[in-house]
N, C-alpha and C. Protein backbone atom coordinates (compact mmCIF):
# COMPACT_ATOMS: atom_id res chain seq x y z
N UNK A 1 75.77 18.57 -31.05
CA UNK A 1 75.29 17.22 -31.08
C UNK A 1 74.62 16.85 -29.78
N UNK A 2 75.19 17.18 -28.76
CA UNK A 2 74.57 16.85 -27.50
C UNK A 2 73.21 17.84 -27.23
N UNK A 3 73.13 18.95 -27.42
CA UNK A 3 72.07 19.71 -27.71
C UNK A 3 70.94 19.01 -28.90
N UNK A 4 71.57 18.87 -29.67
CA UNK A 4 70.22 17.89 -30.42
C UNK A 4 69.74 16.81 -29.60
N UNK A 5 70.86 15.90 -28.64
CA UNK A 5 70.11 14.66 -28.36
C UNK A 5 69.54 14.98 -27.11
N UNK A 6 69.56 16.20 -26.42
CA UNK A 6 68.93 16.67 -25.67
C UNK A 6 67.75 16.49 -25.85
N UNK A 7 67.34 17.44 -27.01
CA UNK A 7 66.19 18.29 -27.44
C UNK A 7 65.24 16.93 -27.75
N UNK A 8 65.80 16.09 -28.69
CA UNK A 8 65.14 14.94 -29.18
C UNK A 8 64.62 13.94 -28.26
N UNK A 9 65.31 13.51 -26.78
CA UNK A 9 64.80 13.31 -25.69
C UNK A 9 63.97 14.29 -24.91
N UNK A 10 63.81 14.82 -24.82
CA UNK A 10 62.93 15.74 -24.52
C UNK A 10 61.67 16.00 -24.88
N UNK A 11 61.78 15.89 -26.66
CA UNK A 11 60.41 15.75 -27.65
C UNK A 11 59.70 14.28 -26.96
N UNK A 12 60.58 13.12 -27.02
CA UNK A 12 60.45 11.40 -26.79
C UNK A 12 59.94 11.55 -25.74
N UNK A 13 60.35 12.11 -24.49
CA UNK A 13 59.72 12.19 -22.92
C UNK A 13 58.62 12.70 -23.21
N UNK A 14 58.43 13.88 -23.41
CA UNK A 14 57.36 14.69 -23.76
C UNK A 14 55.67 14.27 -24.22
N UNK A 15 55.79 13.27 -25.37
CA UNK A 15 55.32 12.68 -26.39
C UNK A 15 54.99 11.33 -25.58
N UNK A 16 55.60 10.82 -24.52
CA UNK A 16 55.59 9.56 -24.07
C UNK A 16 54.49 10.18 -22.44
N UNK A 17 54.61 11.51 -22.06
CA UNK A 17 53.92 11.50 -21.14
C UNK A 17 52.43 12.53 -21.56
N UNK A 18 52.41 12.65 -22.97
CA UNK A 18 51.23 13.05 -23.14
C UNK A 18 50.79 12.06 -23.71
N UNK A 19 51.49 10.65 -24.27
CA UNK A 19 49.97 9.46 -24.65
C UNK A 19 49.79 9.05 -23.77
N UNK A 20 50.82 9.09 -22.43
CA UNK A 20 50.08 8.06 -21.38
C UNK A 20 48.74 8.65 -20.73
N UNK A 21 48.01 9.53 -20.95
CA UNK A 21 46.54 9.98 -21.26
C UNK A 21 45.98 9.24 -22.08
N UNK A 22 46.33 9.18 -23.15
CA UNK A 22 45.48 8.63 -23.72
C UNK A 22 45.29 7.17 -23.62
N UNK A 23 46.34 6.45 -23.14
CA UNK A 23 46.06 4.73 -22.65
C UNK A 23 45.53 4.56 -21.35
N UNK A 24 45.27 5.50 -20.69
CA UNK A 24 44.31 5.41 -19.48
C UNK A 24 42.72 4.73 -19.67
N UNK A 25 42.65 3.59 -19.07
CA UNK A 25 40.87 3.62 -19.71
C UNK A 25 40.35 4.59 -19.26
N UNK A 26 39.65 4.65 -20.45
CA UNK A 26 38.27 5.91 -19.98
C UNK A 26 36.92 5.04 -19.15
N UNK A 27 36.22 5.86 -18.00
CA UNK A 27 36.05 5.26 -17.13
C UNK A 27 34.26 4.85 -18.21
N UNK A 28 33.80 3.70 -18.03
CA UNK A 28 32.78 3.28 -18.20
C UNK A 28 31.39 3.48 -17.69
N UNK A 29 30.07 4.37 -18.27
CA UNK A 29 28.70 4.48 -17.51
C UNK A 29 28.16 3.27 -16.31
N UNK A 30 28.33 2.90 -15.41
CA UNK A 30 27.61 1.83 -14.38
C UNK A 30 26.54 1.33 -15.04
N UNK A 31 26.13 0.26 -15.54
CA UNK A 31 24.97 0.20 -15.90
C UNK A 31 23.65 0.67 -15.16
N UNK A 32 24.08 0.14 -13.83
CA UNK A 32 22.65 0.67 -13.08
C UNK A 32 22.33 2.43 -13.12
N UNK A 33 23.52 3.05 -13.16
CA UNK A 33 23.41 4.51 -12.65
C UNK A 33 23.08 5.58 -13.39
N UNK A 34 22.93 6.47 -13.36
CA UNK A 34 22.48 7.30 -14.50
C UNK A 34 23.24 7.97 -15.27
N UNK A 35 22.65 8.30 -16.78
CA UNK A 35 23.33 8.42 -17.56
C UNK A 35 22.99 10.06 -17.89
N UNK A 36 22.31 10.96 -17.41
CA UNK A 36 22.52 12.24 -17.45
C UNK A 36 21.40 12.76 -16.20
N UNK A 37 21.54 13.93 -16.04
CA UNK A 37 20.86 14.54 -15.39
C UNK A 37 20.30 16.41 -15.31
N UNK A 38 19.33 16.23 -14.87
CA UNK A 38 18.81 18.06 -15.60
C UNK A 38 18.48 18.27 -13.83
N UNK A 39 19.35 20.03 -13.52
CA UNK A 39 18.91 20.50 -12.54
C UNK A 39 17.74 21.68 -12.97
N UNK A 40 17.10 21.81 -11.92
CA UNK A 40 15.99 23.24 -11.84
C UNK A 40 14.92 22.45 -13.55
N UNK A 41 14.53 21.25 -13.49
CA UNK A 41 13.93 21.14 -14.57
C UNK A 41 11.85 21.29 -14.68
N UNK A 42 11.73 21.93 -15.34
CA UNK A 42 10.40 22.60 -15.70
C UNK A 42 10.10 21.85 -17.39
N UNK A 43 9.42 20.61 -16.84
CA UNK A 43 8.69 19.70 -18.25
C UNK A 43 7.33 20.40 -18.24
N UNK A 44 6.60 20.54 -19.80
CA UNK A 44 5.30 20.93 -19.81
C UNK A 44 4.82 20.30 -20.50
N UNK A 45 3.71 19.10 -20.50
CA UNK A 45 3.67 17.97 -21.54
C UNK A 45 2.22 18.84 -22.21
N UNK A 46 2.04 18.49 -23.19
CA UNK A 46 0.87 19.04 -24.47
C UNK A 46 -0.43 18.06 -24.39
N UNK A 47 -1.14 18.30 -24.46
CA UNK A 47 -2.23 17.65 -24.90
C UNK A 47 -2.32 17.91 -26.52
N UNK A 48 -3.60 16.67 -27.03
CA UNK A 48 -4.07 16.94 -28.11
C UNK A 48 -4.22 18.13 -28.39
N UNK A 49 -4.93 18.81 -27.64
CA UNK A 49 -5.91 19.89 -27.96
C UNK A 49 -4.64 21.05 -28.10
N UNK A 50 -3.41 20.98 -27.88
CA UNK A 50 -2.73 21.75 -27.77
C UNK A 50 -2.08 23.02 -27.11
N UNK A 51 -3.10 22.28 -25.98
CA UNK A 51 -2.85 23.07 -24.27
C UNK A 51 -2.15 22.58 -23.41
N UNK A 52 -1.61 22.87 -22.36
CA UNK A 52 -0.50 22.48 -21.38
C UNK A 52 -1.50 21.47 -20.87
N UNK A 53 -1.67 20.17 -19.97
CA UNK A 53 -2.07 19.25 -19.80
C UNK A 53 -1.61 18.71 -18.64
N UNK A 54 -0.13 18.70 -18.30
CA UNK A 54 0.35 18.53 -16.95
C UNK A 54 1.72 19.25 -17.34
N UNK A 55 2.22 19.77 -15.60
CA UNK A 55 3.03 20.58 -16.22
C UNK A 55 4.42 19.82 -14.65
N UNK A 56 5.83 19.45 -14.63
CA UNK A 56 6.13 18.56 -13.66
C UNK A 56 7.44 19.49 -13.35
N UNK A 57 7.78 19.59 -12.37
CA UNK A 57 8.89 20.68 -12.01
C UNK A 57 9.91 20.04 -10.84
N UNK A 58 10.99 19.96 -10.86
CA UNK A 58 11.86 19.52 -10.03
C UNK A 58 13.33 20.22 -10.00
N UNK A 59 13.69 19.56 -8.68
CA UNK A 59 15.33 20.23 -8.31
C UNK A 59 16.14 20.14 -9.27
N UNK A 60 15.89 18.71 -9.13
CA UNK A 60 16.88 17.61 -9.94
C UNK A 60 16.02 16.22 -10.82
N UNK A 61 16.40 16.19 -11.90
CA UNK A 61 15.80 14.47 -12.61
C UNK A 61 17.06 13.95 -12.70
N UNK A 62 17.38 12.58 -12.48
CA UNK A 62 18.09 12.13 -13.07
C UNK A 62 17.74 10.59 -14.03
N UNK A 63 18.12 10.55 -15.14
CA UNK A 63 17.84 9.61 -16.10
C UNK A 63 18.26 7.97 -15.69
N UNK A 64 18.09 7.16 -15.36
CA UNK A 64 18.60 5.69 -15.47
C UNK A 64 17.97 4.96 -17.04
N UNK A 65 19.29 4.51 -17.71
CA UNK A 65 18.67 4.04 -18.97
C UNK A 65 18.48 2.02 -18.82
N UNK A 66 19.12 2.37 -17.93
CA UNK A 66 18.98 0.69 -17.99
C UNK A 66 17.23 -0.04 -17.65
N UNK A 67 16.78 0.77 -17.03
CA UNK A 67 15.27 0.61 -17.11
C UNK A 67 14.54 1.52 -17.51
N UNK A 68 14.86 2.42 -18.00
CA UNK A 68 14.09 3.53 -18.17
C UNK A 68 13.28 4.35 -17.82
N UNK A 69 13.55 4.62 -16.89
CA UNK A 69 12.79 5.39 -15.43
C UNK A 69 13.68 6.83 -15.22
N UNK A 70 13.02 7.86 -14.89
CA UNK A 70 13.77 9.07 -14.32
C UNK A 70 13.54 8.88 -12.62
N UNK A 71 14.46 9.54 -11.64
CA UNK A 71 13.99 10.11 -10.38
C UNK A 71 13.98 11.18 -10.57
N UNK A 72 12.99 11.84 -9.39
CA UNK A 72 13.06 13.67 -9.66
C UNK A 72 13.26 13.56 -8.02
N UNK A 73 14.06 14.56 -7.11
CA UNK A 73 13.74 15.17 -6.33
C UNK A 73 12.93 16.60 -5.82
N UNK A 74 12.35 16.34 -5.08
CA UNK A 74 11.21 17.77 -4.59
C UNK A 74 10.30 17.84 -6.29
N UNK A 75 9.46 16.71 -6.48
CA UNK A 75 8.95 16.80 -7.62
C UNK A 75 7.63 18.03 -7.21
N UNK A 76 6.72 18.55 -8.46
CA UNK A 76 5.85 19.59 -8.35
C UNK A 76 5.19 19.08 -9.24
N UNK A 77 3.77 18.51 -9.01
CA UNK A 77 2.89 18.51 -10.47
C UNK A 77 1.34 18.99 -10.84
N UNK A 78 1.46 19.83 -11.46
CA UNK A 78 0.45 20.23 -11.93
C UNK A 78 -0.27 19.72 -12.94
N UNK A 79 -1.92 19.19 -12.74
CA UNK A 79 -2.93 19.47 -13.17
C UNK A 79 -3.46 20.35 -13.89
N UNK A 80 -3.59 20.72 -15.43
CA UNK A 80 -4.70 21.58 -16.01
C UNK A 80 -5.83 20.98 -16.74
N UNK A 81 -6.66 22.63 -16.66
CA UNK A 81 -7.83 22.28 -17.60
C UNK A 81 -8.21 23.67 -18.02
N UNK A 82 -8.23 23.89 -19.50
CA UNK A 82 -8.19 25.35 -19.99
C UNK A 82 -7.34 25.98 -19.56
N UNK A 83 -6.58 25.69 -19.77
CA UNK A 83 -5.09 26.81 -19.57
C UNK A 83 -4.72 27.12 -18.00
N UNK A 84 -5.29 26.77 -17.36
CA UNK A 84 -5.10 27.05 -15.55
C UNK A 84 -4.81 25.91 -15.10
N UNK A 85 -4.17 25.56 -14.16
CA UNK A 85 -4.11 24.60 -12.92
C UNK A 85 -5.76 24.27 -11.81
N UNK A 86 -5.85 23.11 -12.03
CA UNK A 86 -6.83 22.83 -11.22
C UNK A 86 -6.41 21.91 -10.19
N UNK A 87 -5.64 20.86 -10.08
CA UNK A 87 -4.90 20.65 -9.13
C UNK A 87 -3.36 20.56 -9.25
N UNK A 88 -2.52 20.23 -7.37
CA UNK A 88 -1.08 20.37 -7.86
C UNK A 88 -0.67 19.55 -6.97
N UNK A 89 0.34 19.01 -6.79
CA UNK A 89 0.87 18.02 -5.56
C UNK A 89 2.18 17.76 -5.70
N UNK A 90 2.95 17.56 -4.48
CA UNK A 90 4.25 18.43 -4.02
C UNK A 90 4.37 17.01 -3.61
N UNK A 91 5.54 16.51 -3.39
CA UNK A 91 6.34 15.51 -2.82
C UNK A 91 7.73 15.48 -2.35
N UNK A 92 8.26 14.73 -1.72
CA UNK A 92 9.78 14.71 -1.44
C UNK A 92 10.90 13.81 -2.33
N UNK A 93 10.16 13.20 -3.18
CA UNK A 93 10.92 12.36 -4.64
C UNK A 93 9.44 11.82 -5.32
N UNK A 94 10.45 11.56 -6.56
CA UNK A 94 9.47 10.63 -7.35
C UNK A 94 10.25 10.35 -8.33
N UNK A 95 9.26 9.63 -9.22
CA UNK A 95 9.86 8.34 -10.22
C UNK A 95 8.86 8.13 -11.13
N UNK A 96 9.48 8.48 -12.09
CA UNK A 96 8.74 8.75 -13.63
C UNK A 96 8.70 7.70 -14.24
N UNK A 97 8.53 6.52 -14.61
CA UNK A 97 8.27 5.10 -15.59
C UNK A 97 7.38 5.01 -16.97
N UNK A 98 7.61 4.18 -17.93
CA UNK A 98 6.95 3.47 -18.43
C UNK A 98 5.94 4.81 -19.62
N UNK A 99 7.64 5.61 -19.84
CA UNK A 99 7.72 6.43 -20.51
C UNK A 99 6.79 8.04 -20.20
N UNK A 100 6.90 7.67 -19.01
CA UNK A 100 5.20 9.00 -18.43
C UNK A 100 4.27 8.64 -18.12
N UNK A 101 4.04 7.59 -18.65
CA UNK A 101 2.56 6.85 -18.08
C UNK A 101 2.27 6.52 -16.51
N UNK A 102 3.46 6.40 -16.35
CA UNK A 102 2.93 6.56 -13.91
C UNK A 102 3.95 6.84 -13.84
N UNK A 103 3.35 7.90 -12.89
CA UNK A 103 4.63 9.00 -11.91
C UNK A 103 4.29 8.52 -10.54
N UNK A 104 4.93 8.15 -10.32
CA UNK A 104 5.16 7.90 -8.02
C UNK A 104 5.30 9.42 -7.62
N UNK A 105 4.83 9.54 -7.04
CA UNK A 105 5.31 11.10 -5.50
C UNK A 105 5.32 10.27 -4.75
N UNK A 106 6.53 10.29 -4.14
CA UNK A 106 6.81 9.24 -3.18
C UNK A 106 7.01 9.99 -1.47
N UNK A 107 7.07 9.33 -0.27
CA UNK A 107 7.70 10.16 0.64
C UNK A 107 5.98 10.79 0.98
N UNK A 108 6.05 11.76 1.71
CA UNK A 108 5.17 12.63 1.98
C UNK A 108 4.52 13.43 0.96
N UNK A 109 2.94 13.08 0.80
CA UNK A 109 3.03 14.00 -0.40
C UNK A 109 1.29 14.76 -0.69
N UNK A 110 1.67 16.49 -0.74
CA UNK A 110 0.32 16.97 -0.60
C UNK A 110 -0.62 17.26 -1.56
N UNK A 111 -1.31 17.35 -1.56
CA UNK A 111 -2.35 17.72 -3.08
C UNK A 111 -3.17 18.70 -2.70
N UNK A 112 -3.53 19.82 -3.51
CA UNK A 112 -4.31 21.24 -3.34
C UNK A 112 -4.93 21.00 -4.66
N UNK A 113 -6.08 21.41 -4.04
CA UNK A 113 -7.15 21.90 -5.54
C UNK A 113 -7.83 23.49 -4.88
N UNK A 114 -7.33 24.63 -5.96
CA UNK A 114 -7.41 25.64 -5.72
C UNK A 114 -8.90 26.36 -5.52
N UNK A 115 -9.13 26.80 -4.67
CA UNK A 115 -10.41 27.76 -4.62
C UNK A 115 -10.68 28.36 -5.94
N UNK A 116 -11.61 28.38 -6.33
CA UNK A 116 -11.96 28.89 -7.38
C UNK A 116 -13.69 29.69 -7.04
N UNK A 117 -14.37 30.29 -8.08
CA UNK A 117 -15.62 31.14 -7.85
C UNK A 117 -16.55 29.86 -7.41
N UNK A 118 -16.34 28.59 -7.92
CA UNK A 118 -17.63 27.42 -7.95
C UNK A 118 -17.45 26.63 -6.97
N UNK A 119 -15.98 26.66 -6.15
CA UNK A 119 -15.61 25.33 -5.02
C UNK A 119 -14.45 26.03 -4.23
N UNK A 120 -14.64 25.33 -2.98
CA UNK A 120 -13.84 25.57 -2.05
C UNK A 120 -12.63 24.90 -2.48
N UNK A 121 -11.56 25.22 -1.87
CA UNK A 121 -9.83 24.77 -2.29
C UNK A 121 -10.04 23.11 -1.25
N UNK A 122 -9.34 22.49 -1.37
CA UNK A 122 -9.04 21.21 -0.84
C UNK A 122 -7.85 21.23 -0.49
N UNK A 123 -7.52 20.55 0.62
CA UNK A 123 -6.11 20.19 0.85
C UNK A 123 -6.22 18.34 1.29
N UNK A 124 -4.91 17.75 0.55
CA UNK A 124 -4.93 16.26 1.01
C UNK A 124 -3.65 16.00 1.24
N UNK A 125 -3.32 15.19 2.37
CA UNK A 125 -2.16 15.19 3.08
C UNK A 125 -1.98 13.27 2.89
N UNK A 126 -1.33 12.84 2.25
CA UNK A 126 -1.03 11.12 1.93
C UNK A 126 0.49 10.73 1.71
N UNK A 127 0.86 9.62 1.50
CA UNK A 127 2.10 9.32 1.11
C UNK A 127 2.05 8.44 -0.33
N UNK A 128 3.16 8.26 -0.93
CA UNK A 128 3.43 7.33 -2.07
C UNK A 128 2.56 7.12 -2.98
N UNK A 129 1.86 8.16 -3.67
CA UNK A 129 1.08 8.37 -4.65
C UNK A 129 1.61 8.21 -6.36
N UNK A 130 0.91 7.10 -6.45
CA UNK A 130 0.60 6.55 -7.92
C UNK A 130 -0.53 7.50 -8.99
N UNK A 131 0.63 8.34 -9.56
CA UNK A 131 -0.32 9.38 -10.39
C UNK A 131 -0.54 8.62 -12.09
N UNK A 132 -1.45 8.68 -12.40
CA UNK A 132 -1.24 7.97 -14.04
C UNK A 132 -1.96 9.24 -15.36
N UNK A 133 -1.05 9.79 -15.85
CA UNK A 133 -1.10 11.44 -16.36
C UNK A 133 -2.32 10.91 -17.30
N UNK A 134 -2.50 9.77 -18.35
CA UNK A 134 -3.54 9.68 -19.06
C UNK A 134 -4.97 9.52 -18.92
N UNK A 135 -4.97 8.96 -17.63
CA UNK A 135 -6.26 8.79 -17.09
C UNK A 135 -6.97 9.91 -16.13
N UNK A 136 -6.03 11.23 -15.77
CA UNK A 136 -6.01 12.03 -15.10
C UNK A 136 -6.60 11.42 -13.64
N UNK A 137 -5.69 10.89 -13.43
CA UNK A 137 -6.33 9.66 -11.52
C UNK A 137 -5.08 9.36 -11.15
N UNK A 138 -5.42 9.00 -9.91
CA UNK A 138 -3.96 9.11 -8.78
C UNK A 138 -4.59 7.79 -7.97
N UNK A 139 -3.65 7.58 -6.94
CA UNK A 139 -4.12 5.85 -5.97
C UNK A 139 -3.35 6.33 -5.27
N UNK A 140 -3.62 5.68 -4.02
CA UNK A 140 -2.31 5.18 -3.13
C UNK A 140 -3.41 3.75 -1.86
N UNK A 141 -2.48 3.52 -1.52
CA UNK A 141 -2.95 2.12 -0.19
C UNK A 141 -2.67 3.28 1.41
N UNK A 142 -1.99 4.29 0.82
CA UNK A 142 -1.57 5.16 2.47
C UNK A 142 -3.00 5.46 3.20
N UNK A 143 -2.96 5.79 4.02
CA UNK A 143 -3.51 6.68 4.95
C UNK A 143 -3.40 8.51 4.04
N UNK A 144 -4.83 8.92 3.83
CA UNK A 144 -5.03 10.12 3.24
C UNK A 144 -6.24 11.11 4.74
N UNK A 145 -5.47 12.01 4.57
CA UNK A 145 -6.57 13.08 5.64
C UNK A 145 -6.50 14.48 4.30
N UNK A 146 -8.50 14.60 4.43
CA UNK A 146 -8.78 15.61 3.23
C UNK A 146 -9.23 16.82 4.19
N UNK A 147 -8.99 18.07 3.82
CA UNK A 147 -9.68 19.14 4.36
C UNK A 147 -10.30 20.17 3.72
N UNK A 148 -11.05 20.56 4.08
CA UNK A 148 -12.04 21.57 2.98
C UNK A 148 -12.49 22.70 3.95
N UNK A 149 -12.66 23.89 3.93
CA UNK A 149 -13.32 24.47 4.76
C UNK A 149 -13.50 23.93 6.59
N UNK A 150 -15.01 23.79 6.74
CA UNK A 150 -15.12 23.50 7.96
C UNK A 150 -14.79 21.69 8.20
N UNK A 151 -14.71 21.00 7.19
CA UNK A 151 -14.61 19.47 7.27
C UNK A 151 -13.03 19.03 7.20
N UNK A 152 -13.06 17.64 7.80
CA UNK A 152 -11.71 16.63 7.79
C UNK A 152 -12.34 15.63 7.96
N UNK A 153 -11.28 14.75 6.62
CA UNK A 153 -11.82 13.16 6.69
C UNK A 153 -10.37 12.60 6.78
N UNK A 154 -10.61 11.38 7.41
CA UNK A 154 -9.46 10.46 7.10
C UNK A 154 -9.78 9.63 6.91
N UNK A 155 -8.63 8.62 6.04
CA UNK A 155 -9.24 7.14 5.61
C UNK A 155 -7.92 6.37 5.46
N UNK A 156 -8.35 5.43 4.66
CA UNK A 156 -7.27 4.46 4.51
C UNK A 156 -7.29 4.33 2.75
N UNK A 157 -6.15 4.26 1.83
CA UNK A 157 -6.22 4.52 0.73
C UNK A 157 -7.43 5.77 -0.06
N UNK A 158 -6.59 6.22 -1.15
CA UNK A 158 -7.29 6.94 -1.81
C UNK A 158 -7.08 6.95 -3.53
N UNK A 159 -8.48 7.04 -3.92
CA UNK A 159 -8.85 7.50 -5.25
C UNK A 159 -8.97 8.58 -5.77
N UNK A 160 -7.99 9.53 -6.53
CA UNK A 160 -8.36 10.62 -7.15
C UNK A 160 -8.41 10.55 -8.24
N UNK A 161 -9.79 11.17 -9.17
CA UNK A 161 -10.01 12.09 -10.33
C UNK A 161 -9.91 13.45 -10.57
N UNK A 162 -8.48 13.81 -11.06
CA UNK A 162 -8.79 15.36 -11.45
C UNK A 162 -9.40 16.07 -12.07
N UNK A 163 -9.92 15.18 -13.28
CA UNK A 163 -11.11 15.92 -13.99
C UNK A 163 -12.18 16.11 -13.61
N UNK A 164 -12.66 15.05 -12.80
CA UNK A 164 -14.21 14.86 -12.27
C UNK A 164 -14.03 15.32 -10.79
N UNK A 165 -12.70 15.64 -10.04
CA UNK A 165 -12.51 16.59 -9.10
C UNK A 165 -13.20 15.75 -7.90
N UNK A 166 -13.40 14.02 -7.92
CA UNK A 166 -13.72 13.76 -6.90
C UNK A 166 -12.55 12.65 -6.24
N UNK A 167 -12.74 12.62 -5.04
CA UNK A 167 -11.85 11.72 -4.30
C UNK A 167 -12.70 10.66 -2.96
N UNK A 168 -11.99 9.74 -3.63
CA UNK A 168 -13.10 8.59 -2.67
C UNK A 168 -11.66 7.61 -1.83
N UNK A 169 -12.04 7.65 -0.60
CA UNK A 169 -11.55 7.06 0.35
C UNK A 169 -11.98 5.58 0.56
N UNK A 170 -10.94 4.51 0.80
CA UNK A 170 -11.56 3.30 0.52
C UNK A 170 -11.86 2.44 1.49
N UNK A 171 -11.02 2.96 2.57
CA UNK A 171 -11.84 2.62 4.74
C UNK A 171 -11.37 2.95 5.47
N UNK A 172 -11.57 2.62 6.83
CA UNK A 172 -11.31 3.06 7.89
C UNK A 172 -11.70 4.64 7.65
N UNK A 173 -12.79 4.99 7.52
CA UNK A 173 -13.16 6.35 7.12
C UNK A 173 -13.70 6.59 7.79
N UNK A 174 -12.91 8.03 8.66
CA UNK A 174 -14.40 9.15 9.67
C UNK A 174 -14.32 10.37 9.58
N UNK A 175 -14.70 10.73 9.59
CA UNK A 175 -14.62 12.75 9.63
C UNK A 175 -14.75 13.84 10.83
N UNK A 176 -14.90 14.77 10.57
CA UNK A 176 -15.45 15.62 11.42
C UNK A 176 -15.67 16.75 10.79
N UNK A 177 -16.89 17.74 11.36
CA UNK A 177 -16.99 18.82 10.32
C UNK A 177 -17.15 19.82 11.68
N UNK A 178 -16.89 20.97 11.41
CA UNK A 178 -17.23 21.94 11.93
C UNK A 178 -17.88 22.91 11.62
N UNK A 179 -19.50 23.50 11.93
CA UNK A 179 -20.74 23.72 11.78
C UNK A 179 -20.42 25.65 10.89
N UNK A 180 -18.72 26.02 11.93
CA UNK A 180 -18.95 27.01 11.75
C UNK A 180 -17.63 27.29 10.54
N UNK A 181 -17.12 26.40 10.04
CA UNK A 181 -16.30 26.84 9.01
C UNK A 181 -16.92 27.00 7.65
C-alpha cells in the first residue's frame, strides 16, 4: 500500500512538473523586430523576358513584417543584360522596401561597370544609394568620385542609368584626367 502511494505521488509530481512547461507563456514576436531571417542569401529576380535581371546577395536578410521591409548586411547587387552582369555595387547594409521596388545600399557604397570589348570598366565610390530595380536607375544627394582609365570626377549627388550606362553628376563638379592613362 505504501508502495502504491509512493508510485502514485510520484506519477502526480511528475505530471505536475511536466505541465508546468506548458503554462509558461510562450514568448511573443516584438512587433517591431523581425520575424525570420536567411543567412548566406543569393535572390535572383526574373525578368519578363525570362532572364536573370538583378541578381542581390547578402550575409544576412532579415525580414521586419510590421512594415515590410528586409535589412541585408554586406548587400551585393548585380545588374544584367543578356545573361551577363553589366553593373554591380557592394555596400555595408541595405534595406529592401516597398516590396523590391527601392533598395538603399547604405553606408559606403561602390559601383563597377565591367570592362568589356566596347568600354572601359568604371569605378564609383558614393554613399547611401537609392537603387529602384524597375527603372534600372540609382540616386543619391552624397558626394560620388567616378574613375575610368586616365580620368576622375567628383561631384555632389549622382544619377545612374544602367541600361543607358550613363551617370550624371549634379554639382560641385571637377575632374581631372590624365593624358597618359
Amino acid at each position: 500500500m505504501l508502495f502504491t502511494g509512493l508510485l502514485a505521488g510520484a506519477a502526480v509530481s511528475g505530471w505536475l512538473l511536466l505541465d508546468q512547461g506548458a503554462l509558461k507563456e510562450q514568448p511573443t514576436p516584438s512587433p517591431s523586430g523581425p520575424d525570420l531571417f536567411v543567412n548566406d542569401m543569393d535572390l535572383k529576380i526574373i525578368g519578363e523576358d525570362g532572364n536573370v535581371h538583378y541578381r542581390v546577395q547578402a550575409s544576412r536578410m532579415e525580414h521586419f513584417p510590421f512594415d515590410d521591409h528586409a535589412e541585408l548586411m554586406d548587400p551585393f547587387l548585380q545588374v544584367f543584360s543578356q545573361e551577363r552582369a553589366i553593373w554591380d555595387a557592394r555596400s555595408e547594409r541595405g534595406r529592401v522596401a516597398d516590396q523590391g521596388d527601392t533598395v538603399w545600399l547604405l553606408g559606403r557604397v561602390v559601383i563597377n561597370r565591367p570592362q568589356d570589348a566596347d568600354q572601359r570598366a568604371i569605378n564609383v565610390v558614393t554613399s547611401d544609394l537609392l537603387v529602384k530595380p524597375q527603372s534600372d536607375t540609382a540616386e543619391t544627394d552624397a558626394a560620388a568620385v567616378i574613375q575610368s582609365g586616365g580620368y576622375r570626377i567628383e561631384g555632389v549627388g549622382l544619377l545612374a542609368n544602367f541600361r543607358e550606362s550613363r551617370l550624371d553628376l549634379r554639382s560641385r563638379v571637377r575632374g581631372r584626367v590624365d593624358a597618359g592613362g
